[in-house]
Protein backbone atom coordinates (compact mmCIF):
# COMPACT_ATOMS: atom_id res chain seq x y z
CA UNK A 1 3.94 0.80 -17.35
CA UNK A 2 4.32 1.00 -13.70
CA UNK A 3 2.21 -1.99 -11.57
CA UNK A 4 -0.07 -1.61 -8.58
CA UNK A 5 0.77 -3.48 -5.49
CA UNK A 6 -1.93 -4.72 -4.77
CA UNK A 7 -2.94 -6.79 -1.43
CA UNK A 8 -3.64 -10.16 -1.86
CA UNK A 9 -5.21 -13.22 -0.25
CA UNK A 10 -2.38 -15.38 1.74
CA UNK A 11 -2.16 -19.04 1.34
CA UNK A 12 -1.43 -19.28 4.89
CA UNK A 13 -1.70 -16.98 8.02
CA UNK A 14 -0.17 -17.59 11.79
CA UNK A 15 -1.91 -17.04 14.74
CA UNK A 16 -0.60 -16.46 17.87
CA UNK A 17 -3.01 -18.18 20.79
CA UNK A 18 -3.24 -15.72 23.07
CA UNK A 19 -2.74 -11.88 23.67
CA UNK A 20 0.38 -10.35 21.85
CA UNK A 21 3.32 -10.32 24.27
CA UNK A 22 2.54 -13.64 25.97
CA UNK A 23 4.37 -16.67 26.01
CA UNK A 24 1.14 -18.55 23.99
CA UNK A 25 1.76 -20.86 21.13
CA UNK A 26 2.40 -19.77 17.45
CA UNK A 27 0.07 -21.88 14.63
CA UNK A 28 0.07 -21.55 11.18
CA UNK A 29 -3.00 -22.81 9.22
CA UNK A 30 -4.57 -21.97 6.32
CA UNK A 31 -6.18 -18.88 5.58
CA UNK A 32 -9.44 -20.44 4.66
CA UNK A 33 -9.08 -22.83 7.65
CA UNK A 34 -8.40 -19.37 10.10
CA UNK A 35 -11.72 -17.96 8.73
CA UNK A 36 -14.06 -20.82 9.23
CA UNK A 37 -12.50 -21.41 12.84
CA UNK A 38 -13.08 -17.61 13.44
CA UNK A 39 -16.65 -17.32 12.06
CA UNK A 40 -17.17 -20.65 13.60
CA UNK A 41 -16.00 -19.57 16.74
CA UNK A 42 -17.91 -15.92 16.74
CA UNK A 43 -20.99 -16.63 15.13
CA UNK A 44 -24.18 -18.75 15.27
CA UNK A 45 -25.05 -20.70 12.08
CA UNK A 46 -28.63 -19.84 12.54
CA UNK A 47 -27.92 -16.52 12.02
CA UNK A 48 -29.78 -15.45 8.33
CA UNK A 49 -27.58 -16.03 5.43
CA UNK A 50 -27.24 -12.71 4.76
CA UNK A 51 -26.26 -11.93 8.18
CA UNK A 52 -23.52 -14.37 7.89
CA UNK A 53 -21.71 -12.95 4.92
CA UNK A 54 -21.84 -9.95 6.26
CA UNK A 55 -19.72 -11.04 9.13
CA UNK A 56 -17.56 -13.52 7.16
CA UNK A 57 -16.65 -10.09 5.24
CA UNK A 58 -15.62 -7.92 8.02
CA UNK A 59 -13.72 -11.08 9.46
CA UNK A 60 -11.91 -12.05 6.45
CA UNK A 61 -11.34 -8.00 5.75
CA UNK A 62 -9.91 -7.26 9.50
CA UNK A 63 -7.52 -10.35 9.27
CA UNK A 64 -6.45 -8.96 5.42
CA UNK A 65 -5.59 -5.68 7.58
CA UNK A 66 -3.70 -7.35 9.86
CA UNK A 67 -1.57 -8.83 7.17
CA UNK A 68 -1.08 -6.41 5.05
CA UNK A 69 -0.30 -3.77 7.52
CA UNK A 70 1.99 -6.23 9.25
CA UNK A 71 0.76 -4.70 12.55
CA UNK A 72 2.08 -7.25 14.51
CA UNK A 73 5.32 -7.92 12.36
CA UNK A 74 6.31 -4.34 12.32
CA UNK A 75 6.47 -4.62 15.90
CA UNK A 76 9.24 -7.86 16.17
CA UNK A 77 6.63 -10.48 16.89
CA UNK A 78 6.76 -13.46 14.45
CA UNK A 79 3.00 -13.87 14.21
CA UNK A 80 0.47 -12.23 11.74
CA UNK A 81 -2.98 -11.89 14.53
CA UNK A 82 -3.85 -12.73 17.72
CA UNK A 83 -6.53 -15.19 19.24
CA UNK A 84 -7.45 -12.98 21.77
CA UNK A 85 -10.53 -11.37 20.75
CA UNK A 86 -9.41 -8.17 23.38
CA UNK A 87 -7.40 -7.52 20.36
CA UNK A 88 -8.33 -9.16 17.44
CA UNK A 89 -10.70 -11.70 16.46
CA UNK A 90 -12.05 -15.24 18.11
CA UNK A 91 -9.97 -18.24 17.16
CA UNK A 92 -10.07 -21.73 18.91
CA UNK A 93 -7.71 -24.54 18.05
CA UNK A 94 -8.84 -27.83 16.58
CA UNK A 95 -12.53 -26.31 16.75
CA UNK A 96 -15.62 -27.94 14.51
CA UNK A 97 -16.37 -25.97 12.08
CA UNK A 98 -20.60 -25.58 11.21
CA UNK A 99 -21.18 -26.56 7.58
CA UNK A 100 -22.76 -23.70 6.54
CA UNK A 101 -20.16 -21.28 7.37
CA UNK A 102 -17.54 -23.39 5.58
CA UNK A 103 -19.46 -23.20 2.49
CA UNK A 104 -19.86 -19.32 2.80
CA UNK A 105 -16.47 -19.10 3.14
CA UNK A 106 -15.42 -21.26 0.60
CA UNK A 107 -17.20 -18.84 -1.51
CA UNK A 108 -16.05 -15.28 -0.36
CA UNK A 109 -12.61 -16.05 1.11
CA UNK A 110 -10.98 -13.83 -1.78
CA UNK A 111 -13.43 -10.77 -1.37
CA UNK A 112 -12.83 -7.90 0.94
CA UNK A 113 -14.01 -4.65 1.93
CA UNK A 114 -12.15 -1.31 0.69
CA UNK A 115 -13.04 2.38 1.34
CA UNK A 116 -13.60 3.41 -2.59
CA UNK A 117 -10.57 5.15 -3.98
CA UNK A 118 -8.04 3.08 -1.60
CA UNK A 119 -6.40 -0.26 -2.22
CA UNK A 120 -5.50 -1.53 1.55
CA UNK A 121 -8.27 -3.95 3.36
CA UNK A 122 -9.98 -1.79 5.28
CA UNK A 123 -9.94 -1.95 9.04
CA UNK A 124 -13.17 -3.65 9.83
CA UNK A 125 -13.49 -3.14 13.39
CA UNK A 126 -16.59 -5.06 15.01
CA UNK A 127 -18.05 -6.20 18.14
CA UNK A 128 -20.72 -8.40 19.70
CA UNK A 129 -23.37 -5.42 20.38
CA UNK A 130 -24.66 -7.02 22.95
CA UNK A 131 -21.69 -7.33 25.99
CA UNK A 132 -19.25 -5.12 23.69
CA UNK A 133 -20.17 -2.23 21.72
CA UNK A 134 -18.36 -0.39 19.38
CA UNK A 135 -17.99 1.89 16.70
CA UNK A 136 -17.89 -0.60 13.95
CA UNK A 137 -20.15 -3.47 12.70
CA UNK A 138 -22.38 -4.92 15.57
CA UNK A 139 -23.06 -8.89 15.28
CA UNK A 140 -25.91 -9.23 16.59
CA UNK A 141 -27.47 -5.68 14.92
CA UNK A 142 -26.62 -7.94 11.27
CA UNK A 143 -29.09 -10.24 12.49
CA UNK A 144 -31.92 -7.83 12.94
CA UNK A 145 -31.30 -6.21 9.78
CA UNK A 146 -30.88 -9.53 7.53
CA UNK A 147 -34.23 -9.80 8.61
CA UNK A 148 -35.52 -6.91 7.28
CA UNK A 149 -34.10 -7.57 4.06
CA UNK A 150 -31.06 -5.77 3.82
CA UNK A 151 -28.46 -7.97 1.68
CA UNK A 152 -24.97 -8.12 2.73
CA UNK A 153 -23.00 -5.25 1.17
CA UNK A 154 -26.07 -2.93 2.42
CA UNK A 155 -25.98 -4.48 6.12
CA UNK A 156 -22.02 -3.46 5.58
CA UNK A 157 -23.06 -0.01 4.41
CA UNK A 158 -24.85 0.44 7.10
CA UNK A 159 -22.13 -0.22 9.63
CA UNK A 160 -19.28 0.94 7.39
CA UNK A 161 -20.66 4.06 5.14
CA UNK A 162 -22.02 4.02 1.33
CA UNK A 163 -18.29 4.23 0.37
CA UNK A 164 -17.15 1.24 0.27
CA UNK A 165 -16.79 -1.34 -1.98
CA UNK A 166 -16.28 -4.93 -1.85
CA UNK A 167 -12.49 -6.45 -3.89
CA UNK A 168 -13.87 -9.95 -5.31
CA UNK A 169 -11.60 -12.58 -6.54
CA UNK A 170 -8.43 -11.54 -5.52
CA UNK A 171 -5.49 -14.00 -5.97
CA UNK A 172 -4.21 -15.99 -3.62
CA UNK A 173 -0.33 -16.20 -3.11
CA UNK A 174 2.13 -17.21 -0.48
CA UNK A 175 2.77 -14.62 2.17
CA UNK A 176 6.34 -13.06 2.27
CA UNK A 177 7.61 -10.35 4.84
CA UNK A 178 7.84 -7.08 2.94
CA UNK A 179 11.32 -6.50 4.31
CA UNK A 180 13.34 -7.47 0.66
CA UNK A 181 15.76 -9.72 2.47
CA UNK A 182 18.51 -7.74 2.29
CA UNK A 183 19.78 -3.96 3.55
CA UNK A 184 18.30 -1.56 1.28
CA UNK A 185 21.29 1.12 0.51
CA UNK A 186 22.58 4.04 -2.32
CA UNK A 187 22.43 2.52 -5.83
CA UNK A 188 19.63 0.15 -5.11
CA UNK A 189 16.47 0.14 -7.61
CA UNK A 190 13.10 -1.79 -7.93
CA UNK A 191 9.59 -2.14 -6.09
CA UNK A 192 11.37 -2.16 -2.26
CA UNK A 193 12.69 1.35 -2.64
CA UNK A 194 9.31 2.79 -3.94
CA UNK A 195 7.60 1.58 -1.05
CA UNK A 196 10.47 2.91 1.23
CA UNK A 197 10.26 6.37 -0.86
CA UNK A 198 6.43 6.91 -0.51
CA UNK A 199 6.56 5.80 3.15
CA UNK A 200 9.09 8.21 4.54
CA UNK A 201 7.60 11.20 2.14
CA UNK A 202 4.13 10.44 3.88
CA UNK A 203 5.85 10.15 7.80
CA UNK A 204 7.50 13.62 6.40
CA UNK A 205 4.21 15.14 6.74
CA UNK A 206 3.84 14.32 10.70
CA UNK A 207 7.86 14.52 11.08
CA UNK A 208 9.04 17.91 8.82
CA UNK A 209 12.50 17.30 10.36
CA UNK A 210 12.81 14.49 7.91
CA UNK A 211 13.80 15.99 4.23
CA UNK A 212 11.50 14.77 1.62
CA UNK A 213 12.54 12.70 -1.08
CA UNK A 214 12.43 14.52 -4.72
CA UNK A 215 12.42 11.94 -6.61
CA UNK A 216 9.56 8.76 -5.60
CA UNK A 217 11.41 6.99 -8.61
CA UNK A 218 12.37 3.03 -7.10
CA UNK A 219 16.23 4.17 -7.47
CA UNK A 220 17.99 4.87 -3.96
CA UNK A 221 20.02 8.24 -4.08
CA UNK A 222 21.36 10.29 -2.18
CA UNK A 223 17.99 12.14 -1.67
CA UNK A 224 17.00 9.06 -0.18
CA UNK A 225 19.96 8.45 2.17
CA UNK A 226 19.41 11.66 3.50
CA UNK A 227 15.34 10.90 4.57
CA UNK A 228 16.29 7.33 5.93
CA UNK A 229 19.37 9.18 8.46
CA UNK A 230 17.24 11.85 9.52
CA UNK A 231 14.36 9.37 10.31
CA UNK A 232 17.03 7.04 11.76
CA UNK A 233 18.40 10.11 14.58
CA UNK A 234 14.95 11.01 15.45
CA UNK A 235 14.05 7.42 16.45
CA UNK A 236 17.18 6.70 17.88
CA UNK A 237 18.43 4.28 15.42
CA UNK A 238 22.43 3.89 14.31
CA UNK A 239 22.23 6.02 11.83
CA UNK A 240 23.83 4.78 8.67
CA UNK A 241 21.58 5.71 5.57
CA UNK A 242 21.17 2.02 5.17
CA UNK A 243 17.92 0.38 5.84
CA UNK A 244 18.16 -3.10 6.84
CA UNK A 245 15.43 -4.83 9.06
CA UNK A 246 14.99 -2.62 11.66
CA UNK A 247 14.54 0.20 10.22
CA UNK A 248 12.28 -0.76 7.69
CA UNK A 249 10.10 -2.24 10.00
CA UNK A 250 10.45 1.02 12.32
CA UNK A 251 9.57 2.95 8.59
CA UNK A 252 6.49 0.93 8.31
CA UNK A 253 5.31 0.85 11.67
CA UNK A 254 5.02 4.71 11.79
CA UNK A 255 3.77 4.80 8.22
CA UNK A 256 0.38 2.46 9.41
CA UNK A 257 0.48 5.25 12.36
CA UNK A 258 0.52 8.95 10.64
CA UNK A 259 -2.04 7.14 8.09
CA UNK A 260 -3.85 4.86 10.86
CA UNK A 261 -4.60 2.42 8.36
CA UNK A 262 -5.78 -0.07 11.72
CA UNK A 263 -8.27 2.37 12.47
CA UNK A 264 -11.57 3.09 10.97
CA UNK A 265 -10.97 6.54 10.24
CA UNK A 266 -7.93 5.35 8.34
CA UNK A 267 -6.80 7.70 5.62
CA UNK A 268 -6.00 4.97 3.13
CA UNK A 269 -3.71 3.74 0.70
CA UNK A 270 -4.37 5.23 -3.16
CA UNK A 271 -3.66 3.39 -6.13
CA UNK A 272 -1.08 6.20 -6.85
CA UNK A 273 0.44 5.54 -3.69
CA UNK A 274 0.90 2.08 -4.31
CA UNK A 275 2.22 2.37 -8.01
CA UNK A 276 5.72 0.48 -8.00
CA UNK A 277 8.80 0.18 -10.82
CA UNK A 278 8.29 -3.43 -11.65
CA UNK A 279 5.50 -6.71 -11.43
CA UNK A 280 5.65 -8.82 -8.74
CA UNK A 281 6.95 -11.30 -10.55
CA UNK A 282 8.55 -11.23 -14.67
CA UNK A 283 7.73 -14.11 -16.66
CA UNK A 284 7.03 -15.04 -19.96
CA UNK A 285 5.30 -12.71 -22.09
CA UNK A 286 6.42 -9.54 -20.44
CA UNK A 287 8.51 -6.47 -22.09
CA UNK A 288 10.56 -4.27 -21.69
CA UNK A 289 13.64 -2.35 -19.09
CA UNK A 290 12.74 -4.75 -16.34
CA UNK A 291 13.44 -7.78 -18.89
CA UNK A 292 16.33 -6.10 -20.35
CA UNK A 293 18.07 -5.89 -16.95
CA UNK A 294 17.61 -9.78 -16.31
CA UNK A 295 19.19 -10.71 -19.60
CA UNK A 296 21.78 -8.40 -19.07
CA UNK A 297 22.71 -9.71 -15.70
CA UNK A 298 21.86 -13.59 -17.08
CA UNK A 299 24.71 -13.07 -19.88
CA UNK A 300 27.50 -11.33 -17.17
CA UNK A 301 27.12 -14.47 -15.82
CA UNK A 302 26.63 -16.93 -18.07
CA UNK A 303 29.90 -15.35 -19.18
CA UNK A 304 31.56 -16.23 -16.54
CA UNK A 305 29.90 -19.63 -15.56
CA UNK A 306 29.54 -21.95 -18.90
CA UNK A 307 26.73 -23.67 -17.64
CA UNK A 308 24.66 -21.33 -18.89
CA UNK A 309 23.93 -19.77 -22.40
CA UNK A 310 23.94 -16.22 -23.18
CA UNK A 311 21.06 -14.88 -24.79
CA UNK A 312 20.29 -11.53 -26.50
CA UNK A 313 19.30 -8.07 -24.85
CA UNK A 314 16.17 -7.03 -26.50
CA UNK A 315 14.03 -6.79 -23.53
CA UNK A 316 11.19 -9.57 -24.66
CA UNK A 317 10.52 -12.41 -22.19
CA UNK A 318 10.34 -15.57 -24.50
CA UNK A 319 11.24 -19.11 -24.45
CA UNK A 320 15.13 -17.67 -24.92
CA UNK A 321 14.93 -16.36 -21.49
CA UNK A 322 12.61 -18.71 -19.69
CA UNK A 323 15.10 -21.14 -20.57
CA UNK A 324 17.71 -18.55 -19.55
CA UNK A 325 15.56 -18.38 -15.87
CA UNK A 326 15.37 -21.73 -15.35
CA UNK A 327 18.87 -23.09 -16.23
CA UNK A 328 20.51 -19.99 -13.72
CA UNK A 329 17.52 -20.80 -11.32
CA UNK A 330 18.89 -24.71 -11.41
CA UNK A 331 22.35 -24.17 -11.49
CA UNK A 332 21.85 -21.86 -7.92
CA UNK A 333 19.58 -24.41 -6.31
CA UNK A 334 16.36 -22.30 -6.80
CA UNK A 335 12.51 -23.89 -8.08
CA UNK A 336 13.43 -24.01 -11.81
CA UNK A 337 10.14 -22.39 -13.12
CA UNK A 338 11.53 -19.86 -15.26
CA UNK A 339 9.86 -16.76 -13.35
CA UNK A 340 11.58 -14.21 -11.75
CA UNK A 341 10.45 -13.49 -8.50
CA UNK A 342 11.81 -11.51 -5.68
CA UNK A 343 14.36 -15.27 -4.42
CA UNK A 344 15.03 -14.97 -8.04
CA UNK A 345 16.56 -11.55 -8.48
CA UNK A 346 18.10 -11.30 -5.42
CA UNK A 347 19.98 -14.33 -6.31
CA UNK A 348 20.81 -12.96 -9.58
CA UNK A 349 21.87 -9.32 -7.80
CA UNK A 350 23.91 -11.38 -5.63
CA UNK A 351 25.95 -13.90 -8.40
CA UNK A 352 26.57 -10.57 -10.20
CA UNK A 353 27.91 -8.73 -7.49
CA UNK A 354 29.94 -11.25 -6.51
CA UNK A 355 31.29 -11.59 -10.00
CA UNK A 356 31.88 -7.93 -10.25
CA UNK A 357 33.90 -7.88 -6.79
CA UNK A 358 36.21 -10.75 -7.34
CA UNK A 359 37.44 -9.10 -10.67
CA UNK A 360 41.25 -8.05 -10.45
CA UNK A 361 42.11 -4.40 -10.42
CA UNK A 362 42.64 -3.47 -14.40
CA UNK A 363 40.51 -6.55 -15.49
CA UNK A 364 38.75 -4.63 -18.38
CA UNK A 365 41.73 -3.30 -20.40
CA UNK A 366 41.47 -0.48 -22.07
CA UNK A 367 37.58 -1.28 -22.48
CA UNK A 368 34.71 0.21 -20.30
CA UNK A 369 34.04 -1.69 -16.84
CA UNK A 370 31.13 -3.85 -16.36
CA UNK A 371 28.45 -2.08 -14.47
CA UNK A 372 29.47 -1.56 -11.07
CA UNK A 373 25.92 -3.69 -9.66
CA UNK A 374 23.93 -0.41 -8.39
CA UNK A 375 22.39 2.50 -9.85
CA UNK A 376 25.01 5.92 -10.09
CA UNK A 377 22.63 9.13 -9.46
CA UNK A 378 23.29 12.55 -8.75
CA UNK A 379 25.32 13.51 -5.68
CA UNK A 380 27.59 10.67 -5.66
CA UNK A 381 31.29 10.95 -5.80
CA UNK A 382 33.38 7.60 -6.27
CA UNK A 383 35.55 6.01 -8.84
CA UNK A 384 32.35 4.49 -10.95
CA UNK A 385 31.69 8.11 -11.36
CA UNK A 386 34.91 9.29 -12.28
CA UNK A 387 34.82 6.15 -15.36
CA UNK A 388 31.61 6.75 -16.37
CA UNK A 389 32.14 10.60 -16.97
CA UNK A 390 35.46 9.30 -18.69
CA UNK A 391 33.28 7.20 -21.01
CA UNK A 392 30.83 9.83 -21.43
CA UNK A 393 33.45 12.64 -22.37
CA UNK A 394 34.94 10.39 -25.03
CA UNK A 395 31.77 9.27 -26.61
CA UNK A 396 30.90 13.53 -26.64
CA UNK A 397 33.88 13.79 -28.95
CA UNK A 398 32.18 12.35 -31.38
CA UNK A 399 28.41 13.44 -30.46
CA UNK A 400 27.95 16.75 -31.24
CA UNK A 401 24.43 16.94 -29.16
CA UNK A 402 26.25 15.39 -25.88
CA UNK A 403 27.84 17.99 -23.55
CA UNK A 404 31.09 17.88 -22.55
CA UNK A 405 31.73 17.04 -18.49
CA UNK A 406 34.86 17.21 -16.18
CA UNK A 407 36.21 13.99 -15.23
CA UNK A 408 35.92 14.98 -11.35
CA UNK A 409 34.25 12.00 -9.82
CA UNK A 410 31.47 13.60 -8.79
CA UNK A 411 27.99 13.09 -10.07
CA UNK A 412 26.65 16.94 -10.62
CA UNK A 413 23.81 18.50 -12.88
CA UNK A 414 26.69 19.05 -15.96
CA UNK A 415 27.11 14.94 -15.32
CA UNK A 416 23.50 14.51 -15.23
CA UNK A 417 22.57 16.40 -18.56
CA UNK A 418 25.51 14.61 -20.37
CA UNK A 419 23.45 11.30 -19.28
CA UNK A 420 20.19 12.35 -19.64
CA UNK A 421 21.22 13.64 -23.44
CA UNK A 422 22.92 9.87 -24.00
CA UNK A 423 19.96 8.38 -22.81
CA UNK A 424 18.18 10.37 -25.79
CA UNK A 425 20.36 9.56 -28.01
CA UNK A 426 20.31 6.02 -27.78
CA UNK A 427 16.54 5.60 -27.09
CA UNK A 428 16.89 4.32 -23.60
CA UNK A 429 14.40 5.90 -20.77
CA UNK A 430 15.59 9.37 -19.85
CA UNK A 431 16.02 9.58 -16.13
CA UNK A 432 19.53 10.97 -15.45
CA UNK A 433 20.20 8.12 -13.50
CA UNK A 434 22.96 5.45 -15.13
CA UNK A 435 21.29 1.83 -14.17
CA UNK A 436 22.69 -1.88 -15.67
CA UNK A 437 21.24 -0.97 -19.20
CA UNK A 438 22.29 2.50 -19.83
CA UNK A 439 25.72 2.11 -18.24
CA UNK A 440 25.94 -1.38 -20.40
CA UNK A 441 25.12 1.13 -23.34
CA UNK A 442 27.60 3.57 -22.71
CA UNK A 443 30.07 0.68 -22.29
CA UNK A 444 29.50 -0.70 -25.72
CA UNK A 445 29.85 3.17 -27.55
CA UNK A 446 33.18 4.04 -25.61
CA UNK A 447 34.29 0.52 -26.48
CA UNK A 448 33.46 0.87 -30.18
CA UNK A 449 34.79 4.55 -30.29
CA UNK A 450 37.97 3.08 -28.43
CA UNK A 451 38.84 0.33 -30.93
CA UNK A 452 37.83 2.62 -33.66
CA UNK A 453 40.78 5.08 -32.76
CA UNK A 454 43.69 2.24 -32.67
């Protein structure tokens, strides 16, 4: 079942002291810490209770925005808000904080405000009302109507619309950039590349020169390469069909623009929209292909590092693999916690790669390769190709259902079908695409059928 990404509340949040672009100081405090300054610093603790909430909601919600837009980020700065309140919200270093604000927000920190149907904080502009209007929430107006009895999700309403909801007790985790780390290219898979898919389809709309992506599936083709070079020419980036850091921060900067999710007439982020391949994390307890890929990349290398045990394929997360996790997390200087987080399987992409591209030429025999470390989809045309429709054409030899496919090298619908059918076959999740599992299942027919015929 595919997971939401959802926002979440960060353990931690850096402010830069002073407007963006200057040559200011950079601090980075907690998050609870950054609201009680803020509220501290922009409101009076006189104010009615309800008046107060109502505030702490919009401040804690605008500062979610910030993050989880990565306004600023997106941009090249290395900060997640400002202190100037020209373009953000009030914060003063080393400021008191009044006691009854810190309690409010020790009790609402996690909460935010959402437009109903959309997942992203919603951008909840507001202003003094007295010196500063503006279109959102007026400070001073929550005042007047906490007095007339209005509680705080209605004095939000009022500012806001009756659409909107209000996200309580969402968890709190440690903030990481969204770039993955490492250049997104053809053959990658996993949460990353669904983000990357649904952003450029959405820019498509504003920017038709860019070809849309058929397939929002989490596996870079060639589909995919094609959207990220076209976006790449028209703003003037090298354009290599590879994403690294620049461009996916270019990607996500005009993403937050066509959908102008830091403005109040944002259009949102949908639950659909936000649907990715895989958990943020895999731990113990969890099922099924994303599972089954770990083990299968744990025992590649526990074969070829004895330190660590190999375990069986049967996609179930128990204490086989969490002991799995930890010993490989250990052995490559990770936290040994036995979860497998994004450090976790890019480390584990990484050992395996480097496995796969320090075997000799001929290594395998007259047995199937390992899996060549990235997903083969249609329209590619290499030497992995060219194997796996040899392996493919042998196993349809003896399948009568499996079609038979020219060993050309180059991944076309006949190649597709013949994968699609195998996939069938051998109860595995029928895509067309050939990823660590299904390639590692083709390997183990063509090596039976192989050692069956000498």
């Amino acid at each position: 079942m595919a997971q939401i990404n959802y926002p979440y509340i960060p353990s931690y949040i850096t402010v830069h002291l002073g407007p963006p672009g200057s040559n200011a100081e950079n601090v980075t405090v907690p998050f609870t810490d950054y609201i009680k300054n803020v509220a501290s610093s922009e409101l009076y603790p006189t104010w009615p209770e309800s008046a107060l909430r109502a505030n702490i909601y919009a401040i804690i919600t605008y500062a979610l925005n910030r993050i989880y837009t990565e306004h600023y980020r997106s941009q090249g700065y290395d900060f997640d808000i400002t202190s100037s309140t020209q373009y953000d919200q009030a914060f003063v270093k080393n400021r008191d904080i009044f006691e009854n604000i810190s309690r409010i927000v020790d009790d609402i920190f996690n909460n935010y405000v959402v437009r109903q149907g959309n997942i992203e904080p919603f951008f909840t502009q507001f202003c003094n009302g007295t010196t500063v209007t503006c279109p959102g929430l007026s400070q001073w107006g929550t005042v007047t109507l906490a007095n007339q009895g209005l509680t705080p999700y209605e004095i939000l309403q009022y500012y806001y619309g009756d659409n909107i909801n209000i996200v309580q007790n969402a968890p709190v985790m440690d903030v990481q950039e969204t770039y993955p780390g490492t250049p997104l290219q053809i053959g990658d898979a996993g949460n990353d590349v669904k983000i990357l898919q649904t952003q450029l389809n959405r820019i498509t709309q504003n920017y038709p020169a860019i070809p849309t992506i058929e397939d929002v599936d989490g596996i870079f083709g060639v589909s995919t390469q094609n959207a990220v070079r076209k976006f790449q020419e028209i703003f003037n980036l090298p354009q290599t069909g590879v994403v690294d850091k620049s461009t996916w921060y270019k990607i996500k900067r005009y993403y937050n623009g066509v959908k102008q999710l830091g403005e109040l007439l944002s259009e949102g982020v949908t639950a659909e929209e936000a649907e990715v391949p895989f958990g943020r994390t895999l731990s113990r307890g969890d099922q099924g292909t994303p599972v089954r890929i770990i083990q299968y990349y744990l025992n590649v290398i526990g074969y070829f590092n004895p330190d660590l045990d190999l375990l069986p394929i049967d996609g179930v997360f128990g204490a086989g693999t969490e002991n799995a996790v930890k010993a490989f997390q250990s052995f490559y200087g990770l936290p040994a916690d036995g979860v497998v987080g994004r450090n976790t399987w890019n480390r584990m992409e990484t050992i395996y790669q480097q496995i796969i591209d320090s075997l000799a030429p001929g290594y395998s025999g007259s047995k199937a390769k390992l899996y060549p470390g990235y997903y083969l989809t249609p329209g590619m045309e290499n030497d992995d190709v060219r194997d796996l429709q040899t392996y493919l054409a042998l196993i349809g030899r003896y399948y009568a259902q499996m079609p038979e496919i020219p060993v050309t090298g180059y991944f076309g619908s006949q190649t597709e079908n013949a994968v699609r059918t195998f996939q069938q076959l051998f109860g595995l999740p029928v895509n067309g695409v050939v990823g660590p599992i299904t390639w590692n299942t083709i390997a183990q027919q063509y090596d039976f059928l192989v050692q069956s015929e000498q």
